[in-house]
Protein backbone atom coordinates (compact mmCIF):
# COMPACT_ATOMS: atom_id res chain seq x y z
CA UNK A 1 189.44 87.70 74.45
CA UNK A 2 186.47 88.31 72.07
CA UNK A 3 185.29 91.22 69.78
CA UNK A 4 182.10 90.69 69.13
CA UNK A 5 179.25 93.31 67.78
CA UNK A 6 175.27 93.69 67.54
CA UNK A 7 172.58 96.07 66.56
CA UNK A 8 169.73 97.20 68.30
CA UNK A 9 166.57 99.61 67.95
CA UNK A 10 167.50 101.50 71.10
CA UNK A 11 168.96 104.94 71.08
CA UNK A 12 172.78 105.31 71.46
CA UNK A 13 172.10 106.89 74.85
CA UNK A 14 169.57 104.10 75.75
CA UNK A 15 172.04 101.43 74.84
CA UNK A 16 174.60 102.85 77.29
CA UNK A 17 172.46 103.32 80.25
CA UNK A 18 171.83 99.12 79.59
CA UNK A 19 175.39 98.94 79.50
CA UNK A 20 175.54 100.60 82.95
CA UNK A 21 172.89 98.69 84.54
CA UNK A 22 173.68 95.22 83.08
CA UNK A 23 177.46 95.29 83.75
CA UNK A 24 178.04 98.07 86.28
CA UNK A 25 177.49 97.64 90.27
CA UNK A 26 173.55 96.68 90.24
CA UNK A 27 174.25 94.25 87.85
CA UNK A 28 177.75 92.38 87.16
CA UNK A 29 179.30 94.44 89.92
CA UNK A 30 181.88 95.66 87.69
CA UNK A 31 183.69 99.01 88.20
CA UNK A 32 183.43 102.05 85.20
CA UNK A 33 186.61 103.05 84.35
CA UNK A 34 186.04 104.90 81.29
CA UNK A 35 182.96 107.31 80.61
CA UNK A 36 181.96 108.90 77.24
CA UNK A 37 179.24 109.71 75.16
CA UNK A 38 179.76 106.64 72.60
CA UNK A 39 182.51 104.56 74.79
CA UNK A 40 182.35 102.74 78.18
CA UNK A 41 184.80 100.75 80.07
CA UNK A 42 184.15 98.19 83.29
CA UNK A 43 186.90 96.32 84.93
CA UNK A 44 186.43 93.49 87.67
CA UNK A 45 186.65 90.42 88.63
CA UNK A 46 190.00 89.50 86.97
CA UNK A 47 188.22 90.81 83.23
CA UNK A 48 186.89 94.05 81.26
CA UNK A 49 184.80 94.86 78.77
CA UNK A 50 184.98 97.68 76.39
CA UNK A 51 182.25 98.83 74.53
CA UNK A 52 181.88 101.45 72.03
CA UNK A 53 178.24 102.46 70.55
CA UNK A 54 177.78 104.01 67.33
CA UNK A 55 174.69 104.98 64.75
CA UNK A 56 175.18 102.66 61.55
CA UNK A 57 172.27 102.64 58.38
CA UNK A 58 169.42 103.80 61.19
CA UNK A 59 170.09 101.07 64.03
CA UNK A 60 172.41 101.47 67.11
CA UNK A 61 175.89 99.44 66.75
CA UNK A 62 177.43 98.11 69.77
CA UNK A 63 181.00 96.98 69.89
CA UNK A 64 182.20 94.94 72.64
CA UNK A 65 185.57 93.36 73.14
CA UNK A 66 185.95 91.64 76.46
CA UNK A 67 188.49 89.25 78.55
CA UNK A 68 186.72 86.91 80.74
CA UNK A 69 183.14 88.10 80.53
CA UNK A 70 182.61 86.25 77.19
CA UNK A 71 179.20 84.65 78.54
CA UNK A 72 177.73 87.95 79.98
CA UNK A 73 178.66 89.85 76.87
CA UNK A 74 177.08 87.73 74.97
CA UNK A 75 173.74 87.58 76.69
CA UNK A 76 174.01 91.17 77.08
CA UNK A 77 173.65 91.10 73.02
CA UNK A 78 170.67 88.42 73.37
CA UNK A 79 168.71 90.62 75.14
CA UNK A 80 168.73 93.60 73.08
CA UNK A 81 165.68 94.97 71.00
C-alpha cells in the first residue's frame, strides 16, 4: 500500500473527471465505489485506490492511497498539469 500526493493546475472538478477516465471503465476498468464532490473510490482487479482532492495555496491537491495499483497511480500523477 502507498499514500502518495501531487498538485496540479486543474480545477478540483477537472481533476476528478481525470480520475474517472484514467482509472474508471474506459480506462483501468476499475469499478467506482465511492462518489463525492472531493473523494472517489475504484475497486478491481484484486486493488483500490482512494483519492481525495482538495484546494491547497491556489493549486489542486490530490491524495491517493492505493493497494496494488502503485504503477498506475503513479503515472496518473506524471501526467498531470
Amino acid at each position: 500500500m502507498i499514500n502518495i500526493e501531487g498538485k496540479s493546475r486543474l480545477k478540483p472538478e477537472e481533476l476528478m473527471a481525470r480520475l474517472k477516465r484514467y482509472f474508471g471503465q474506459g480506462g483501468q476498468g476499475m469499478e467506482v465505489t465511492e462518489e463525492n464532490p472531493s473523494c472517489i473510490s475504484f475497486s478491481g482487479g484484486g486493488g483500490y485506490v482512494n483519492a481525495t482532492v482538495c484546494v491547497e495555496d491556489g493549486k489542486t491537491k490530490v491524495n491517493l492511497v492505493t493497494q496494488e495499483c502503485e504503477y498506475q497511480v503513479k503515472e496518473f500523477l506524471s501526467q498531470l498539469p
